[in-house]
N, C-alpha and C. Protein backbone atom coordinates (compact mmCIF):
# COMPACT_ATOMS: atom_id res chain seq x y z
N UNK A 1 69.83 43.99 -209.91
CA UNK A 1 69.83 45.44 -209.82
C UNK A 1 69.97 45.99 -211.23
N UNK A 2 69.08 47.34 -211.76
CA UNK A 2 68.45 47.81 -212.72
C UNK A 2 69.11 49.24 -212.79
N UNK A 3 70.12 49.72 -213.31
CA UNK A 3 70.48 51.35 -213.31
C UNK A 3 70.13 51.75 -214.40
N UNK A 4 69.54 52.58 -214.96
CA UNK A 4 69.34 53.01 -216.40
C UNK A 4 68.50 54.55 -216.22
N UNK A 5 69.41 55.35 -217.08
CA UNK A 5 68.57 56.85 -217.34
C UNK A 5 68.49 57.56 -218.64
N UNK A 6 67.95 58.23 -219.10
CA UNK A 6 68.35 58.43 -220.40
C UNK A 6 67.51 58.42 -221.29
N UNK A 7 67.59 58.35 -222.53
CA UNK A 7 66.94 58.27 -223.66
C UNK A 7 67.52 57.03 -224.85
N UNK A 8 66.48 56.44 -225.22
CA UNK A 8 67.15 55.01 -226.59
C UNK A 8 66.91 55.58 -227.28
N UNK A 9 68.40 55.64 -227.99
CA UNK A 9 68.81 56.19 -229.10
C UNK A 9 67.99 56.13 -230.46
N UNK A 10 67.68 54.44 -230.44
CA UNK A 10 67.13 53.79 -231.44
C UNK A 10 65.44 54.29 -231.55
N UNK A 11 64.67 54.34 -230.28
CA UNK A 11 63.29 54.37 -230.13
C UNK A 11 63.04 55.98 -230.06
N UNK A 12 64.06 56.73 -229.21
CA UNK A 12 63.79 57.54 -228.87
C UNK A 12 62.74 57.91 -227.34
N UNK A 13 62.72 56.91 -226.71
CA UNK A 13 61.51 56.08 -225.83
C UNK A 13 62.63 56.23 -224.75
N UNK A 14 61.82 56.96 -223.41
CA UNK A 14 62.62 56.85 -222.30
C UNK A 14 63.27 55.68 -221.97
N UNK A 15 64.40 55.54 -221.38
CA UNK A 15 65.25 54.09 -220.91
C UNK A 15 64.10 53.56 -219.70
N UNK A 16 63.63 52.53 -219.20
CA UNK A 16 62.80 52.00 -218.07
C UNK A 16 63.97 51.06 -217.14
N UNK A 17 63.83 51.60 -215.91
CA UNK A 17 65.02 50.70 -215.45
C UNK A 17 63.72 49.59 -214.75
N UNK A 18 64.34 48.38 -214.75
CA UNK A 18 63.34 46.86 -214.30
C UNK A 18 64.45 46.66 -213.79
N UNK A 19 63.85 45.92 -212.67
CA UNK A 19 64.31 44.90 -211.64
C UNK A 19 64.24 44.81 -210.30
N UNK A 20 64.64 43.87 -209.60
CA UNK A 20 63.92 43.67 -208.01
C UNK A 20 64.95 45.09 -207.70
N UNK A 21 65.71 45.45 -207.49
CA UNK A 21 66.20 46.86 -207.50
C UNK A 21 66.32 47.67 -208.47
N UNK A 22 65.35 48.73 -208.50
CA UNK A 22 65.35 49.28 -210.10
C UNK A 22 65.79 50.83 -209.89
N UNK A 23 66.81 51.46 -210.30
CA UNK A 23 67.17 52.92 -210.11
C UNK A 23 67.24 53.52 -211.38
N UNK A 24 66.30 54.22 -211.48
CA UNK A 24 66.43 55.66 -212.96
C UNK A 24 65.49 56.66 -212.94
N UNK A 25 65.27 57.07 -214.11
CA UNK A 25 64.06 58.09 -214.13
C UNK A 25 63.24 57.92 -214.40
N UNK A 26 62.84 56.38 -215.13
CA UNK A 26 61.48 55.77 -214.91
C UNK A 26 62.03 54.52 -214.36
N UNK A 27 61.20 53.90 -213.01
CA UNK A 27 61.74 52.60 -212.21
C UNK A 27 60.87 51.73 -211.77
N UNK A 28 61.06 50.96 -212.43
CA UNK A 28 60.04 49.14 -212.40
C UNK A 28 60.26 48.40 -211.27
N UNK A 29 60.04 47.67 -210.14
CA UNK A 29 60.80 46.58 -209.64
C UNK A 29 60.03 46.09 -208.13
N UNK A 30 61.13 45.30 -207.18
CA UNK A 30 60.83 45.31 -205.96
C UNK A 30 61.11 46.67 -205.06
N UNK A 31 62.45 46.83 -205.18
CA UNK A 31 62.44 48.51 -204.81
C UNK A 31 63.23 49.18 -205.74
N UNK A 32 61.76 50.54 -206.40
CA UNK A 32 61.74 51.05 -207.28
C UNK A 32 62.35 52.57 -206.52
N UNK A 33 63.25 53.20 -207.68
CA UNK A 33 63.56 54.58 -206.98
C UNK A 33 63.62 55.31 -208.03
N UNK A 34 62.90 56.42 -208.37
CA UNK A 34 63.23 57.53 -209.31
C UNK A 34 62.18 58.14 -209.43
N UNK A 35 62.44 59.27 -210.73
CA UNK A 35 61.15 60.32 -211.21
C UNK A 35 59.87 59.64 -210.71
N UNK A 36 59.27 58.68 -211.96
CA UNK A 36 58.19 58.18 -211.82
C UNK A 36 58.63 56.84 -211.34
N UNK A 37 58.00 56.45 -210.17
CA UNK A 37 58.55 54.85 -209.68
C UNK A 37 57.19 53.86 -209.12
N UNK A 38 57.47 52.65 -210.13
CA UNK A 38 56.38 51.48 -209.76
C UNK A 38 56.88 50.44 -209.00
N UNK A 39 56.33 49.83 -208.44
CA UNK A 39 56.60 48.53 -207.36
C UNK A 39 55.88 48.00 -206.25
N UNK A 40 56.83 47.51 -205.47
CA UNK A 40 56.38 46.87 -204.19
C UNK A 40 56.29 48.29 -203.37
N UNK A 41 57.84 48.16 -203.17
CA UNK A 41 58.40 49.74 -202.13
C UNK A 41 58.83 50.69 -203.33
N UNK A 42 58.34 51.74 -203.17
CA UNK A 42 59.10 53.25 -204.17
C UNK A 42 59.12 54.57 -203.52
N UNK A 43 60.36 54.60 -204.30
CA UNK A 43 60.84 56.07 -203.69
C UNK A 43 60.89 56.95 -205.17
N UNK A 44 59.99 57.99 -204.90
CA UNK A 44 60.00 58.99 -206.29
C UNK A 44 59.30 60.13 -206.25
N UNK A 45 59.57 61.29 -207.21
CA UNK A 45 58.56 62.30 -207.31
C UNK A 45 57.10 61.24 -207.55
N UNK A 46 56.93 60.90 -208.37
CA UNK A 46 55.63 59.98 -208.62
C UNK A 46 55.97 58.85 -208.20
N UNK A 47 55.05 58.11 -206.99
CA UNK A 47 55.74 56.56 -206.24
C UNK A 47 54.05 56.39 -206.62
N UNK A 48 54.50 55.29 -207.04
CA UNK A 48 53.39 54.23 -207.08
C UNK A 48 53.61 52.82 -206.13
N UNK A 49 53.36 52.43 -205.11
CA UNK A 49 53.91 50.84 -204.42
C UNK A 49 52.34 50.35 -203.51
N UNK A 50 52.90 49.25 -203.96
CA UNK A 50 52.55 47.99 -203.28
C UNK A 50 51.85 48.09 -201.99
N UNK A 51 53.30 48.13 -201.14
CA UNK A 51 53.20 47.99 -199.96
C UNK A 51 53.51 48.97 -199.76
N UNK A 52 54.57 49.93 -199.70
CA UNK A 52 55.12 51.57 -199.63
C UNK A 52 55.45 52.51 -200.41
N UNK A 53 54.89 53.49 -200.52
CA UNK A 53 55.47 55.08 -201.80
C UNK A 53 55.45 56.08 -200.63
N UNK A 54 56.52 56.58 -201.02
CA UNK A 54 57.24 58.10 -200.75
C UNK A 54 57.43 58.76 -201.41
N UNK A 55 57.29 59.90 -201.84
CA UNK A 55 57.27 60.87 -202.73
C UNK A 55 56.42 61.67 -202.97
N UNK A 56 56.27 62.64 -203.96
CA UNK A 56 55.47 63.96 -204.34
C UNK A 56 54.24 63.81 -204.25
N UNK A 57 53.93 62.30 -205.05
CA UNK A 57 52.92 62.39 -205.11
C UNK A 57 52.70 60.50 -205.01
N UNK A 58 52.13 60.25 -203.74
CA UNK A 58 52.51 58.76 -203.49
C UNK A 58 51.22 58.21 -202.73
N UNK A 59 51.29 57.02 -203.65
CA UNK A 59 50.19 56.13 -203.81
C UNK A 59 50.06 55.11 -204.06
N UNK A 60 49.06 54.39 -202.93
CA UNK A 60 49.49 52.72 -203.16
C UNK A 60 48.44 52.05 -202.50
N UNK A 61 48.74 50.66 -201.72
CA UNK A 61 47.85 50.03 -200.95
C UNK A 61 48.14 49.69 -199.57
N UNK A 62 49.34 50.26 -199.41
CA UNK A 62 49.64 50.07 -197.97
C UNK A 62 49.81 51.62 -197.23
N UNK A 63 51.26 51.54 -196.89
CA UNK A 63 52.00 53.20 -196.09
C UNK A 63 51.95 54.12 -197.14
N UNK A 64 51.54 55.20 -197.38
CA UNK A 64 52.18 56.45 -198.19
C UNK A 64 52.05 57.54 -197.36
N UNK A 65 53.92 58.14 -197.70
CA UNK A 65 54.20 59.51 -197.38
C UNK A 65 54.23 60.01 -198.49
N UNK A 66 53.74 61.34 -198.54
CA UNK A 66 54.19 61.78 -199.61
C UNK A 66 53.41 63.73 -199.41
N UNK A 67 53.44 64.39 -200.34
CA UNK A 67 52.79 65.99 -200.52
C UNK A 67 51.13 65.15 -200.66
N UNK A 68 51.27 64.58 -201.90
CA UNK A 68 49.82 64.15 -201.60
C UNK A 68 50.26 62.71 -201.52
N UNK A 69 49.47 61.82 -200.67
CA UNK A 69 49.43 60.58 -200.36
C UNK A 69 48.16 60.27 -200.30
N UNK A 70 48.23 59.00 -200.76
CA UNK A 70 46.26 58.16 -201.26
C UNK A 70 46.88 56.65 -200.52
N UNK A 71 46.59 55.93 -199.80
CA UNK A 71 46.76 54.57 -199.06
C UNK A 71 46.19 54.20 -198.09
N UNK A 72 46.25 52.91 -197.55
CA UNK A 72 45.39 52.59 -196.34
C UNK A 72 46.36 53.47 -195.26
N UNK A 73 47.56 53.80 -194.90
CA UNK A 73 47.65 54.64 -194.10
C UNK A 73 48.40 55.55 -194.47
N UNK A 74 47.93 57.05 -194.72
CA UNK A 74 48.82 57.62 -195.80
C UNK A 74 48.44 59.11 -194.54
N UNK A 75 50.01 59.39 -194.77
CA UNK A 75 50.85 60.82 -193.97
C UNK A 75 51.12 62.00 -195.48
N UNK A 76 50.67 63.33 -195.44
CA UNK A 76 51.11 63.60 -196.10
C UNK A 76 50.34 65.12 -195.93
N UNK A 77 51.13 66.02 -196.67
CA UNK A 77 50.14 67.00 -196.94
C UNK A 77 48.73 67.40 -196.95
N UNK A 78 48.58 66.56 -198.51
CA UNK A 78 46.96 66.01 -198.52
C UNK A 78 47.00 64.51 -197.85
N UNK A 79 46.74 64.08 -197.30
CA UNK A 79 46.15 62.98 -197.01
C UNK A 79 45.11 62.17 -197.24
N UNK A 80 44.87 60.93 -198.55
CA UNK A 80 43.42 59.98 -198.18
C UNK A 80 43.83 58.66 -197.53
N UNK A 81 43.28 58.09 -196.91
CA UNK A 81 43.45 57.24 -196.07
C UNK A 81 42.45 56.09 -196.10
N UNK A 82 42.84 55.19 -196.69
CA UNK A 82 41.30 53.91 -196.88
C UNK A 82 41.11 53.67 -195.42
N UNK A 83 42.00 53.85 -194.68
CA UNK A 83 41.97 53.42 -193.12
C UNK A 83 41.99 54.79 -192.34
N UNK A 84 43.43 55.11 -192.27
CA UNK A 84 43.48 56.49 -191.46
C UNK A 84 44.34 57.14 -192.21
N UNK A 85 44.38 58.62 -191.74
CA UNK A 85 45.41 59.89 -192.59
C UNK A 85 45.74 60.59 -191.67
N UNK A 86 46.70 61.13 -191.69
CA UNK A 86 47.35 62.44 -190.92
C UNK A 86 47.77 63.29 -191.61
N UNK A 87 47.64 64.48 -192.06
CA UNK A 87 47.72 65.80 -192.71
C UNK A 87 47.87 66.55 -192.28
N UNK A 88 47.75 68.33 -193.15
CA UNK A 88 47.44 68.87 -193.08
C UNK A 88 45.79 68.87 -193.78
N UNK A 89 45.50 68.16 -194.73
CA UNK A 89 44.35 68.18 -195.02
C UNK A 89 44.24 66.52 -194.84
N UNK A 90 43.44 65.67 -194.24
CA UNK A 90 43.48 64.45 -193.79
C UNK A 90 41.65 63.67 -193.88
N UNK A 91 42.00 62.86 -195.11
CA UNK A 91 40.48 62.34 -195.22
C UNK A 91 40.31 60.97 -195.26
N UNK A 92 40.38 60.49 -194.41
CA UNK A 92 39.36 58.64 -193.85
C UNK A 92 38.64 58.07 -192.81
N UNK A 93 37.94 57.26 -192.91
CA UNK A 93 37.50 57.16 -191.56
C UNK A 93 37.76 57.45 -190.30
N UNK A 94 39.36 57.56 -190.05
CA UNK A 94 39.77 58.19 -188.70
C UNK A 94 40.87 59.04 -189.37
N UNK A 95 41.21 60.15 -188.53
CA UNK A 95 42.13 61.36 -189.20
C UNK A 95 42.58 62.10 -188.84
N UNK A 96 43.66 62.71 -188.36
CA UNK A 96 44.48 63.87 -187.33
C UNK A 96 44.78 64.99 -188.68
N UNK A 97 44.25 65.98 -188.58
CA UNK A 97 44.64 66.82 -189.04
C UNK A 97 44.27 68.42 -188.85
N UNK A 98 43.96 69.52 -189.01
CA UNK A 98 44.00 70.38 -188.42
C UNK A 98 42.76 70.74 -187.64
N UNK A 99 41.79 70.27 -188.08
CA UNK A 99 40.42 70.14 -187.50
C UNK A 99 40.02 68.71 -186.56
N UNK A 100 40.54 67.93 -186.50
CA UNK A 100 40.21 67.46 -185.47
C UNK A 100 41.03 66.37 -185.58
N UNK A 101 41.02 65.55 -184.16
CA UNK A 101 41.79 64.40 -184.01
C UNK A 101 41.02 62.96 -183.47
N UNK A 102 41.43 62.07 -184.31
CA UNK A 102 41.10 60.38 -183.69
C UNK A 102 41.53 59.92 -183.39
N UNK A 103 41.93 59.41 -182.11
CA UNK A 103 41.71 58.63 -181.32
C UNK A 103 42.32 57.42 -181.94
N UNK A 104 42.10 56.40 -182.34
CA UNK A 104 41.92 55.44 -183.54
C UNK A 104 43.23 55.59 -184.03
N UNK A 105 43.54 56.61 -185.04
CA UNK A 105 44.68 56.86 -185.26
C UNK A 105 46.39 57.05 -184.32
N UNK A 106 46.06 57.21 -183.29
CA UNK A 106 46.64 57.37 -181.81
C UNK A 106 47.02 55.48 -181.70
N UNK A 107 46.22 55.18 -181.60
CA UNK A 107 46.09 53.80 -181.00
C UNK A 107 47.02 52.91 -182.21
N UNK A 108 46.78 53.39 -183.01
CA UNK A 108 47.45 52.14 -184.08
C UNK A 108 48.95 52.55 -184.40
N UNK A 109 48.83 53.98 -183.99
CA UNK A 109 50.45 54.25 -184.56
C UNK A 109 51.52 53.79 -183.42
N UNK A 110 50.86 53.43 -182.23
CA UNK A 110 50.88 53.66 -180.91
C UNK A 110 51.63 51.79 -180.90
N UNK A 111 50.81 50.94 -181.72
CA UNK A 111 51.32 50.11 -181.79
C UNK A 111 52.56 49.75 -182.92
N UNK A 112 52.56 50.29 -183.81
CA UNK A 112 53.99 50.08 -184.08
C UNK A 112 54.81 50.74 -184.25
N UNK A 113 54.95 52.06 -183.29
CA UNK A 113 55.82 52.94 -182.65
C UNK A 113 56.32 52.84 -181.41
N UNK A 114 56.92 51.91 -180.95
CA UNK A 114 57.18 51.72 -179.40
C UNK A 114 57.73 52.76 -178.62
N UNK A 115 57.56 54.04 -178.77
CA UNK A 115 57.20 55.31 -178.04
C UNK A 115 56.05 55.64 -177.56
N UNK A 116 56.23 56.34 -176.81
CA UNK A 116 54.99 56.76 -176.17
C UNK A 116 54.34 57.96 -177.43
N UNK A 117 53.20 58.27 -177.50
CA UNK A 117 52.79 59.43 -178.43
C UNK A 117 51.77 60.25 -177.41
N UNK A 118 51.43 61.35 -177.64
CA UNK A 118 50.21 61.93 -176.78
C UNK A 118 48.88 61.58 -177.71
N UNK A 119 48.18 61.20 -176.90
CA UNK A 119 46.87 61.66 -177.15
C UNK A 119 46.34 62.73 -177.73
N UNK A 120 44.94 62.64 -178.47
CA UNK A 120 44.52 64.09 -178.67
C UNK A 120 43.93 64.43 -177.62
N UNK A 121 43.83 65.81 -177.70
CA UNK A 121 43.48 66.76 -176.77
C UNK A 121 41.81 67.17 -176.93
C-alpha cells in the first residue's frame, strides 16, 4: 500500500502514489484511487482501469461508471459502450438510453444481477 500527495520538493514534480494499493492525487497500482487514477480497478475524477473505472471521467476495457464512461460496458451520463451503454446519451451496439431500449442489454445485466429487472417497453 502506496499513500502519497503533494508536491517533491526536490523536482517540484507531483508525488505519484504506486502500488497494488495506490492512494493520492496521482494513483498507479492494482487498486488505484485519486484525482487522476491508473490501474486494474480505479476510483477517480480521471479513472483509467483495466478491468473497472469510476469516476468523472472513466475509462477502460471492462465496467465503467462514470459522467462520461468509454468501456465494453459503460453506465454513465455519456455513455460508449464497445458492447453495451446505458445513459443518458448511450452509444454501442445495444443501448438503453433516452431514445430507445435493447433488449440485449436487459438480458445481460439480468444475468449478473440476480434481481428481477423490467424489460423495455
Amino acid at each position: 500500500m502506496h499513500v502519497c500527495t503533494g508536491v517533491d520538493p526536490a523536482t517540484l514534480r507531483p508525488r505519484v502514489a504506486r502500488g497494488i494499493i495506490a492512494i493520492g492525487n496521482i494513483a498507479m497500482g492494482g487498486l488505484a484511487i485519486g484525482g487522476v487514477a491508473f490501474g486494474l480497478v480505479t476510483i477517480g475524477g480521471a479513472s483509467i482501469g483495466l478491468l473497472m473505472a469510476v469516476g468523472g471521467l472513466a475509462a477502460g476495457l471492462g465496467f465503467s461508471l462514470g459522467g462520461l464512461a468509454i468501456g465494453s460496458f459503460a453506465i454513465g451520463g455519456a455513455a460508449i459502450g464497445f458492447f453495451y451503454a446505458v445513459g443518458g446519451a448511450a452509444f454501442a451496439p445495444a443501448s438503453i438510453d433516452g431514445r430507445h431500449c435493447d433488449q440485449a442489454v436487459i438480458d445481460f445485466a439480468r444475468r449478473w444481477v440476480q434481481t428481477s429487472l423490467p424489460g423495455c417497453r
